[in-house]
N, C-alpha and C. Protein backbone atom coordinates (compact mmCIF):
# COMPACT_ATOMS: atom_id res chain seq x y z
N UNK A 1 12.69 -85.03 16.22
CA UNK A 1 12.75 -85.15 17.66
C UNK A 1 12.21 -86.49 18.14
N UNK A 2 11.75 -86.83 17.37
CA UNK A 2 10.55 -87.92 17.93
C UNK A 2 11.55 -89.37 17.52
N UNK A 3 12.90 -89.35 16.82
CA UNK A 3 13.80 -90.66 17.12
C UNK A 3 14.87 -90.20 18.29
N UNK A 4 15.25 -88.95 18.07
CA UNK A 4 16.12 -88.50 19.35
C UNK A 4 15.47 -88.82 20.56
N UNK A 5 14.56 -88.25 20.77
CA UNK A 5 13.83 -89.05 22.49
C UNK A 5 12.91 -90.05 21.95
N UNK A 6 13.51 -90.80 21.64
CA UNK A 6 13.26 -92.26 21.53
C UNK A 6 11.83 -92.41 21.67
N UNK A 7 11.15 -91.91 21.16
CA UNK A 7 9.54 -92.31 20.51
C UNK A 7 8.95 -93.31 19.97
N UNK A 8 8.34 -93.45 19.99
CA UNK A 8 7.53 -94.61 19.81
C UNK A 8 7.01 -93.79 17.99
N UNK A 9 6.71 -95.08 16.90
CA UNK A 9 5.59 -94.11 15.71
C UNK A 9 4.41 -94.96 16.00
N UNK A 10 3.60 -95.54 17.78
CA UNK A 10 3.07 -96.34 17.02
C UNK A 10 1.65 -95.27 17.19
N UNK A 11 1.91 -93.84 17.60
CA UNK A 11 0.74 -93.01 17.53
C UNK A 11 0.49 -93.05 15.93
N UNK A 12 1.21 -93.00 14.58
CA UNK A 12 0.84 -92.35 13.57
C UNK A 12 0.38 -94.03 12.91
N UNK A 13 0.01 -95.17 13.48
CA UNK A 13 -0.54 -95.86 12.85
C UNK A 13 -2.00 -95.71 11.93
N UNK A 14 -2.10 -96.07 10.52
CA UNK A 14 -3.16 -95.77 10.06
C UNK A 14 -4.25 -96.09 10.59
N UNK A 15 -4.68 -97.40 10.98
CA UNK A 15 -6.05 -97.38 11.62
C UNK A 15 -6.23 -96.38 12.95
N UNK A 16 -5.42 -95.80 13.42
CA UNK A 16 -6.06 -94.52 14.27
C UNK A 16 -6.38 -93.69 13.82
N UNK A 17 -5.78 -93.60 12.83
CA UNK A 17 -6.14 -92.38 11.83
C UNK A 17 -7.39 -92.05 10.85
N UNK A 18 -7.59 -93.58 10.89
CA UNK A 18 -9.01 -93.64 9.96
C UNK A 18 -10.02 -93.54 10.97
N UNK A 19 -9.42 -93.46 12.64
CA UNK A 19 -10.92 -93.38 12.86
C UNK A 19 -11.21 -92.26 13.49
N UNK A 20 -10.94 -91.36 12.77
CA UNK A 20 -10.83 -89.46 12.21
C UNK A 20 -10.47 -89.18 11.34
N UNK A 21 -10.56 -89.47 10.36
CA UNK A 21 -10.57 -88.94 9.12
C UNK A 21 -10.40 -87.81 8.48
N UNK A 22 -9.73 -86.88 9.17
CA UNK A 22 -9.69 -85.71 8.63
C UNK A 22 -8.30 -85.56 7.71
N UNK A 23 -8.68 -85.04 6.94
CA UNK A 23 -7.71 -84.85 5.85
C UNK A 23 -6.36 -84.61 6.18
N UNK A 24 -6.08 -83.22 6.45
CA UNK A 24 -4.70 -82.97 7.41
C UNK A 24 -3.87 -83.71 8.27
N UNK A 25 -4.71 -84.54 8.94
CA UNK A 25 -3.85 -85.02 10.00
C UNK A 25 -4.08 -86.79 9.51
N UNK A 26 -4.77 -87.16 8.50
CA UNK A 26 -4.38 -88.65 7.95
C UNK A 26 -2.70 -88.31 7.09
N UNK A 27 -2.85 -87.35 6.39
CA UNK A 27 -1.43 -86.73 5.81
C UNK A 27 -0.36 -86.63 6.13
N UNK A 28 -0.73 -86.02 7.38
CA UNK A 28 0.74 -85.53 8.47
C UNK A 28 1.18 -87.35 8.76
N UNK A 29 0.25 -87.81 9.18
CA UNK A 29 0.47 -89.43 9.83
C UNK A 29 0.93 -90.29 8.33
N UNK A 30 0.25 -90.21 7.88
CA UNK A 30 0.89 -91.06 6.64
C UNK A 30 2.96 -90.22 6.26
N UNK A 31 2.94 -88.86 6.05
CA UNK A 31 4.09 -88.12 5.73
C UNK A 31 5.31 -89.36 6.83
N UNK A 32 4.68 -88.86 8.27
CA UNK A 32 5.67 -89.46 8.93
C UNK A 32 5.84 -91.24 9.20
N UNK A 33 4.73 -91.70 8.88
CA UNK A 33 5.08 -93.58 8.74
C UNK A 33 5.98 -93.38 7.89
N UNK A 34 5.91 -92.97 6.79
CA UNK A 34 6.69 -92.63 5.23
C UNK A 34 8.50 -92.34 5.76
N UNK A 35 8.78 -91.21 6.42
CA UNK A 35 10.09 -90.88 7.15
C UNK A 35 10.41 -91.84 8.06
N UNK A 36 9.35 -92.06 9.00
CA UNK A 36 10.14 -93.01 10.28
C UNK A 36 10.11 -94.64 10.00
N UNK A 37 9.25 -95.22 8.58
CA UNK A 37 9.75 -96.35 8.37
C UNK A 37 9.74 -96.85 6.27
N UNK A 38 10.87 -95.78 6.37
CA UNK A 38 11.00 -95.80 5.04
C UNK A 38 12.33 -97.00 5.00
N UNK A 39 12.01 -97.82 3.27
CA UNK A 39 12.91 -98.67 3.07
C UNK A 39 14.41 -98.33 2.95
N UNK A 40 14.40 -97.23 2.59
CA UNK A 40 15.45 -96.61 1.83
C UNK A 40 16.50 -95.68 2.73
N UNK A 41 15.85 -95.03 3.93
CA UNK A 41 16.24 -94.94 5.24
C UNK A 41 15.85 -95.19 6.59
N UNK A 42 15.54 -96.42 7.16
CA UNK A 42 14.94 -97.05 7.87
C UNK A 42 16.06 -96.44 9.32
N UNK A 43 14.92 -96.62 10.28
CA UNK A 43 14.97 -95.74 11.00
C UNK A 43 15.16 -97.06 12.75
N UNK A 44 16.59 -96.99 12.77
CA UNK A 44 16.44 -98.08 13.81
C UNK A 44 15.88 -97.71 15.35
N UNK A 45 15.87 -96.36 15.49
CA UNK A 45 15.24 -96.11 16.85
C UNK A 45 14.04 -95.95 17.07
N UNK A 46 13.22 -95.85 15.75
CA UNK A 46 11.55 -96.03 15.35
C UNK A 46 11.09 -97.35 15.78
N UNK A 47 11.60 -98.34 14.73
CA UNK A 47 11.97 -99.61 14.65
C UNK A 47 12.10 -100.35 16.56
N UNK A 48 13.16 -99.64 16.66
CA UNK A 48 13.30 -100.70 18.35
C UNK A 48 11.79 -100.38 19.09
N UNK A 49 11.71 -99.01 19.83
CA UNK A 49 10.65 -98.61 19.70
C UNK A 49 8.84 -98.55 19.52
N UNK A 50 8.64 -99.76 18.52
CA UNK A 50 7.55 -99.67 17.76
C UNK A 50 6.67 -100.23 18.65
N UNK A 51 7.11 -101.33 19.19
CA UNK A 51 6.23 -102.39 20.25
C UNK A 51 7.01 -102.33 21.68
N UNK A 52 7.52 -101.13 22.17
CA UNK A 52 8.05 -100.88 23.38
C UNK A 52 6.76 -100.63 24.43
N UNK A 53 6.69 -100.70 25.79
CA UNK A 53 5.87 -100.65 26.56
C UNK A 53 5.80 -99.66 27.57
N UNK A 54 5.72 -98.11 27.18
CA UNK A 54 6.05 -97.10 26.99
C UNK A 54 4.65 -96.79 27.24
N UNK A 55 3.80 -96.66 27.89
CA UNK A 55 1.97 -96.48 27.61
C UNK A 55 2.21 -95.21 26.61
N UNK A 56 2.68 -94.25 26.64
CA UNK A 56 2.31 -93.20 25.80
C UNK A 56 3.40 -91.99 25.64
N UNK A 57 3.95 -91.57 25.00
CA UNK A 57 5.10 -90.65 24.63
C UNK A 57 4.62 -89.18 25.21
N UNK A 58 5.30 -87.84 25.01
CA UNK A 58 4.84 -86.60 25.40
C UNK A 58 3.74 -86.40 23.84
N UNK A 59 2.35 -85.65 24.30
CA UNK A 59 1.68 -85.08 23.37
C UNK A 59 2.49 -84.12 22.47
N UNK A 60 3.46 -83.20 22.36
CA UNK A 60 4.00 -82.84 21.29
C UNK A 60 4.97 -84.18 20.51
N UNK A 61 4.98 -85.23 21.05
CA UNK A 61 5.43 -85.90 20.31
C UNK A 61 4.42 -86.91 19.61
N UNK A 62 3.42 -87.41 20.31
CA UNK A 62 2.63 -88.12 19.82
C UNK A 62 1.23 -87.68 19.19
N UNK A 63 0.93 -86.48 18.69
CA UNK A 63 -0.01 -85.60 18.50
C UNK A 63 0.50 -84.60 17.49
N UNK A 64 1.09 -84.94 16.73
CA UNK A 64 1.84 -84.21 15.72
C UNK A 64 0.95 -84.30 14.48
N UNK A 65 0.12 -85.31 14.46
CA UNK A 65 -0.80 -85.54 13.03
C UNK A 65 -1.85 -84.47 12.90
N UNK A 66 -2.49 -84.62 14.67
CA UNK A 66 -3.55 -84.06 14.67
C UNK A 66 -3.37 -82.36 14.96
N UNK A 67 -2.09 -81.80 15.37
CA UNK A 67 -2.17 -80.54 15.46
C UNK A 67 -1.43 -80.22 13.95
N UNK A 68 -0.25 -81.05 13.37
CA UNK A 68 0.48 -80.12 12.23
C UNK A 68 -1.07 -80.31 11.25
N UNK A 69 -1.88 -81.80 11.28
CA UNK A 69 -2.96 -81.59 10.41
C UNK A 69 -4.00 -80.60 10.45
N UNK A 70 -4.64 -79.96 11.07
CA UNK A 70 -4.94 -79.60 11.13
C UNK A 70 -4.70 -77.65 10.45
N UNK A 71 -3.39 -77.54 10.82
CA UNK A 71 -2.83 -76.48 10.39
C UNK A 71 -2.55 -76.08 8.93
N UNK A 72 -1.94 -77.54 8.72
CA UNK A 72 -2.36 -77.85 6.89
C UNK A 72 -3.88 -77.17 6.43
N UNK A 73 -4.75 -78.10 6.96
CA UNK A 73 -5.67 -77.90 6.68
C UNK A 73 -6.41 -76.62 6.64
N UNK A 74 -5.35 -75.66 7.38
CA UNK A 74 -6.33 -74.46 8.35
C UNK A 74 -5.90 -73.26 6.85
N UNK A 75 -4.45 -74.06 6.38
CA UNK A 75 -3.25 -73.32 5.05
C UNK A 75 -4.34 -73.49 3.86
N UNK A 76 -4.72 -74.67 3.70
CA UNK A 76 -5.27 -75.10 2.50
C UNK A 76 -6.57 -73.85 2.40
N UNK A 77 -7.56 -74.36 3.66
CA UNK A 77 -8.64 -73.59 3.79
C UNK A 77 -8.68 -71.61 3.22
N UNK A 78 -7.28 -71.38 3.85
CA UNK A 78 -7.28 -69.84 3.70
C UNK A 78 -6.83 -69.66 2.38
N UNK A 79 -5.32 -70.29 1.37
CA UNK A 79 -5.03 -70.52 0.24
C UNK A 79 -6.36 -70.11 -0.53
N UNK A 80 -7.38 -70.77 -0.46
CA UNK A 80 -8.50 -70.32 -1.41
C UNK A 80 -9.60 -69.26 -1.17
N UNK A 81 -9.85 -69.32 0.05
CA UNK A 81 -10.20 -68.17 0.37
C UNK A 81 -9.27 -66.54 -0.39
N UNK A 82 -7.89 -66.92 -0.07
CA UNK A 82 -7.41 -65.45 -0.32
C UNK A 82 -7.44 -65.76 -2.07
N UNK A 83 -7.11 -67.10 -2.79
CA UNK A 83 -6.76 -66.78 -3.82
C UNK A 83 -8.22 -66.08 -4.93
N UNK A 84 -9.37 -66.64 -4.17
CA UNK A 84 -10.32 -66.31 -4.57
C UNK A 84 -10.64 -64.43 -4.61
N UNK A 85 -10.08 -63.77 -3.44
CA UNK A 85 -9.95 -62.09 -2.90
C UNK A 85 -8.98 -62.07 -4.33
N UNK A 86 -7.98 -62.56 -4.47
CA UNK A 86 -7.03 -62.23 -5.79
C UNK A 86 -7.47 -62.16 -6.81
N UNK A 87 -8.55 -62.88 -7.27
CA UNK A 87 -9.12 -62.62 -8.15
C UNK A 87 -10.11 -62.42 -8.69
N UNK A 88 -11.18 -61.22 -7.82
CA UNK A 88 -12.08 -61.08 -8.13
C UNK A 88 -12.48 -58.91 -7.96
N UNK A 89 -13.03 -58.88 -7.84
CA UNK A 89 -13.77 -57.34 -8.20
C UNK A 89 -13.72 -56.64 -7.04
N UNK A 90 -13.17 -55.86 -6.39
CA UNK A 90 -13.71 -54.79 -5.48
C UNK A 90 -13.58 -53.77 -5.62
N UNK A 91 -13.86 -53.25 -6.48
CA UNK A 91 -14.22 -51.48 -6.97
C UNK A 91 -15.51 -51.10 -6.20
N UNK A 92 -15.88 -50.31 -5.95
CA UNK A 92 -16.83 -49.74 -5.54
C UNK A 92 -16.91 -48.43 -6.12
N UNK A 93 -17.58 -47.70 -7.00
CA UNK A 93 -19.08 -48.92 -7.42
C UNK A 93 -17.99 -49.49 -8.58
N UNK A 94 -18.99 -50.60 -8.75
CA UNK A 94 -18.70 -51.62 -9.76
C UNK A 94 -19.47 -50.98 -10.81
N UNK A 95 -18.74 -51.35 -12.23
CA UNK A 95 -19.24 -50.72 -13.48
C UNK A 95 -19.64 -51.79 -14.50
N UNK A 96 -20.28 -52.21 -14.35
CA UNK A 96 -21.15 -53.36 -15.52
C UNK A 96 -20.92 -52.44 -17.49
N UNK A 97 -19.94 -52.48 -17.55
CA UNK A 97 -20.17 -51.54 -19.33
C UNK A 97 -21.22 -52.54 -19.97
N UNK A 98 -20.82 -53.61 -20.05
CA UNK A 98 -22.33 -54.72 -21.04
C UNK A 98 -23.15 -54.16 -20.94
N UNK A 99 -23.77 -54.24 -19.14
CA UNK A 99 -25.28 -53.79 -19.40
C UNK A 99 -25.68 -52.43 -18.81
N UNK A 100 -24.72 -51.14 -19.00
CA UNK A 100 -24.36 -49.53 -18.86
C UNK A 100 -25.13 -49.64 -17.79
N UNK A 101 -24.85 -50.23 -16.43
CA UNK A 101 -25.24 -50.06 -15.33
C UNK A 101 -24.10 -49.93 -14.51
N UNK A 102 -24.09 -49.00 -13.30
CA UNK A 102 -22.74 -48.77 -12.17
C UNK A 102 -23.71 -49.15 -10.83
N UNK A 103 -23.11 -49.99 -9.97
CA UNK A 103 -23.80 -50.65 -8.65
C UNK A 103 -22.63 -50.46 -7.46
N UNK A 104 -23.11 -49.50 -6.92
CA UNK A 104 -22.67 -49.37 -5.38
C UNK A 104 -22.77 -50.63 -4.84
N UNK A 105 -21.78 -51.39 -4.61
CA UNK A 105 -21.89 -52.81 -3.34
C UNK A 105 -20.83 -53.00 -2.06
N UNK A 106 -21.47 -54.05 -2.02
CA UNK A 106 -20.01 -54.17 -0.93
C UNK A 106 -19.06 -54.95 -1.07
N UNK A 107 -18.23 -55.47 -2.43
CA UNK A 107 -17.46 -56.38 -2.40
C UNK A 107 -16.04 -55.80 -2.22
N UNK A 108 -15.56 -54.23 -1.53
CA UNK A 108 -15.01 -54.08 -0.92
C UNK A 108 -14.23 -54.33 0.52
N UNK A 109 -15.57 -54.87 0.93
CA UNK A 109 -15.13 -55.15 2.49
C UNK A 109 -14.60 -56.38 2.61
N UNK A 110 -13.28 -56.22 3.29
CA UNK A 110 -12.41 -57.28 3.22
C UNK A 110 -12.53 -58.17 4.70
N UNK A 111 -13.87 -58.46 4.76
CA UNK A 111 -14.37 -59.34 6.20
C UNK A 111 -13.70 -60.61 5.30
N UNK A 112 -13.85 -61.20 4.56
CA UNK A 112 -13.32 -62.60 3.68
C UNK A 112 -12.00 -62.79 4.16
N UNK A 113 -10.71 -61.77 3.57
CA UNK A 113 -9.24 -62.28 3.87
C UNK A 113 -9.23 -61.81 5.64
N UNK A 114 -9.83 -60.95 6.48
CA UNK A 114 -9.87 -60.67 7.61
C UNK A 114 -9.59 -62.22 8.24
N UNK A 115 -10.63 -62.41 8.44
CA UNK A 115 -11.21 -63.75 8.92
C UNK A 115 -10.46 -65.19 9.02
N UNK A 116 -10.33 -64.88 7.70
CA UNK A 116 -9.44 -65.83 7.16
C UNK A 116 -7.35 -65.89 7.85
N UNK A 117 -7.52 -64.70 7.40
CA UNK A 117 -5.81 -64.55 8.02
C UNK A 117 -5.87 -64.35 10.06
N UNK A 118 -6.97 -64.09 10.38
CA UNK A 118 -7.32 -64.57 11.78
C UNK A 118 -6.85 -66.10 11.90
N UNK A 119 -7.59 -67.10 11.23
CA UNK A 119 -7.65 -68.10 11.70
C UNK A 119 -6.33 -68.92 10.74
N UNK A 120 -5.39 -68.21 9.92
CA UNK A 120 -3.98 -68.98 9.34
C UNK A 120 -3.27 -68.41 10.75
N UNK A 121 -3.32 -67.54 11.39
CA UNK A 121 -2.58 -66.88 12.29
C UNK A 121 -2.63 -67.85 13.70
N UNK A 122 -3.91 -68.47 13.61
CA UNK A 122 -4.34 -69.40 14.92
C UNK A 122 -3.52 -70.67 14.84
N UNK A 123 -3.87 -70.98 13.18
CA UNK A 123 -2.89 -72.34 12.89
C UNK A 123 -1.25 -72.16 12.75
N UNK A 124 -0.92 -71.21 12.11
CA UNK A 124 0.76 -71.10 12.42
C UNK A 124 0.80 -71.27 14.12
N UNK A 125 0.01 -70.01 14.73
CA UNK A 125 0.97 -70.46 16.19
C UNK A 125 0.40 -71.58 16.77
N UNK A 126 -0.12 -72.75 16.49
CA UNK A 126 -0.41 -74.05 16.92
C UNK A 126 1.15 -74.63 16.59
N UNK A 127 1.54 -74.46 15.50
CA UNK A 127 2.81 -75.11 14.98
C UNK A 127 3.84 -74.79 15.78
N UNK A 128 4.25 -73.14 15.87
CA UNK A 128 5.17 -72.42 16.85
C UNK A 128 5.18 -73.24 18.28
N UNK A 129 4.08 -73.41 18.45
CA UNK A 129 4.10 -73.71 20.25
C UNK A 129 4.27 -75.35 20.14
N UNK A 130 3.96 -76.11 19.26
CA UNK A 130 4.46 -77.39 19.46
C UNK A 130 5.86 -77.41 19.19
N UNK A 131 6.39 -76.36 18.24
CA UNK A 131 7.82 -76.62 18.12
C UNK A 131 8.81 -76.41 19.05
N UNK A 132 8.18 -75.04 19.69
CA UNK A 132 8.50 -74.60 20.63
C UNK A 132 9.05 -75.76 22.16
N UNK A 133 7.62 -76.67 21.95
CA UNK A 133 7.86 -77.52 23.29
C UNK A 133 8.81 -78.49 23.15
N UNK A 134 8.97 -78.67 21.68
CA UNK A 134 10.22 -79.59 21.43
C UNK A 134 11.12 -79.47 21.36
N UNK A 135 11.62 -78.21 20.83
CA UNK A 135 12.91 -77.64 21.42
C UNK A 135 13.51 -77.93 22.98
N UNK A 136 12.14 -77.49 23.96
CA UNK A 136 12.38 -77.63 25.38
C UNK A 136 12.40 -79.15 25.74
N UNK A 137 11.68 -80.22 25.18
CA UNK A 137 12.25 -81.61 25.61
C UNK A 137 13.66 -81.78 25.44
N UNK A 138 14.16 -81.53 24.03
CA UNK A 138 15.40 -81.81 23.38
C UNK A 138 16.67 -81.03 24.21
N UNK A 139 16.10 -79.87 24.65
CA UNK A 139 17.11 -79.28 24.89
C UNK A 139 17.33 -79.81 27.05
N UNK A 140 16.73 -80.04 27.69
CA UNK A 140 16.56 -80.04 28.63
C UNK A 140 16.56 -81.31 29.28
N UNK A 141 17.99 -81.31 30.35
CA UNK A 141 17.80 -82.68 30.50
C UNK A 141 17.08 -84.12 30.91
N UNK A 142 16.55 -82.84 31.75
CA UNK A 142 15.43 -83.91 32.41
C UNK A 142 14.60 -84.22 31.85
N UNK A 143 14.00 -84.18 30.52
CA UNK A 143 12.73 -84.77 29.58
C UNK A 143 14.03 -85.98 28.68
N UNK A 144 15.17 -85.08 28.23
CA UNK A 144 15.27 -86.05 26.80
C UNK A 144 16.87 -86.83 27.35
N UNK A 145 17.34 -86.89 28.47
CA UNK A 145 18.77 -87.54 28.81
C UNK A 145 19.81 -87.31 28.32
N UNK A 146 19.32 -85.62 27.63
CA UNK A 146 20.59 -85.35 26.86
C UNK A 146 21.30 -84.28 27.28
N UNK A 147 22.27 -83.74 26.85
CA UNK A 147 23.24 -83.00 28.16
C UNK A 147 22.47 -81.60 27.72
N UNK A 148 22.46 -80.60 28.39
CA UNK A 148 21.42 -79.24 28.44
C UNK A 148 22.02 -78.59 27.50
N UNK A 149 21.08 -78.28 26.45
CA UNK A 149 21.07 -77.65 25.31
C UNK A 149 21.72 -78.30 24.17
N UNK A 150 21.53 -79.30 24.17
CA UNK A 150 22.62 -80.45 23.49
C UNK A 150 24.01 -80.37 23.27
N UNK A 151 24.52 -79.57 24.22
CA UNK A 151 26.50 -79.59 24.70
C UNK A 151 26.87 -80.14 25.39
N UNK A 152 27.33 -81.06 24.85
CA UNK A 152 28.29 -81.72 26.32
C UNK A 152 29.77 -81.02 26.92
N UNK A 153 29.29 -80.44 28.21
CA UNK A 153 30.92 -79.73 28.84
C UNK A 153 32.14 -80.53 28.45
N UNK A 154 33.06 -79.63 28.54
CA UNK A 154 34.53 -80.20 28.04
C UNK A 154 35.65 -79.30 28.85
N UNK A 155 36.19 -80.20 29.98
CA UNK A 155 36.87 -80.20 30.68
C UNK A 155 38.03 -79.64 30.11
C-alpha cells in the first residue's frame, strides 16, 4: 500500500530506528528498506518519493515498523512461553519414581499459556486494525485518488 498511495520510505530509515532499538520493529524497518529499495526490484514510486516534501504520510502507513514490530515481537515472546507449556510436566500430583516421592503442586495451572495467548491476541489485532485501515485508504477515494474500491466504472 505504501507505493500505491505514494509514500514516502523515508519513515523506515535506519537511524530512526536505532534510536529505539527494539528488536521487532528495527526488523520490520530493515524487511521493508530491503522491498522498497531493493536492487533487483527497485521500486520507482519509493524512489520518486524518498526526498518529497510531504511532512508526513498516514500513521498506518508510516508506523508499520513500530506496530507490525512489535507484534513480531509480542509472536516471538509467546512462541516460547507456549513452547516451554509443551514441554514440560503438569500432572498433578507429580511422581518423582528416582526419589519414590509423589508432590501435589501446581504446575497444572495454566496462568503461563493464559496470559500469554491474552497478549498474542492483543498483538494479532494490532495487525488486523492496521490492515484494516489500509484497506480503507486504498479502497476510498478520498485518501488514495483511486476510483472506490479500486473499480473503475465502465460505461
Amino acid at each position: 500500500t505504501l507505493e500505491v498511495l505514494k509514500g514516502t520510505s523515508r519513515a523506515f530509515d535506519s537511524d530512526v530506528h536505532a534510536l529505539r532499538a527494539h528488536k521487532g520493529q528495527t526488523n520490520v524497518a530493515r524487511r521493508l528498506r530491503a522491498l522498497l529499495h531493493s536492487e533487483t526490484f527497485p521500486s520507482e514510486i519509493a524512489q520518486s518519493h524518498r526526498f518529497c516534501n510531504r511532512v508526513q504520510d498516514a500513521y498506518t502507513l508510516r508506523c508499520s515498523p513500530q506496530v507490525h514490530g512489535i507484534s513480531h515481537d509480542t509472536i516471538d515472546f509467546v512462541r516460547g512461553i507456549i513452547t516451554t507449556e509443551m514441554n514440560s510436566a503438569t500432572d498433578n500430583p507429580i511422581v518423582f519414581a528416582e526419589r519414590g516421592e509423589t508432590i501435589s503442586a501446581g504446575n497444572f495451572h495454566g496462568e503461563y499459556p493464559a496470559k500469554a495467548l491474552d497478549y498474542l491476541a492483543i498483538g494479532v489485532h494490532e495487525l488486523a486494525s492496521m490492515s484494516e485501515r489500509r484497506v480503507e485508504r486504498l479502497c476510498n477515494p478520498a485518501y488514495s485518488e483511486l476510483p472506490a474500491f479500486l473499480v473503475r466504472m465502465v460505461d
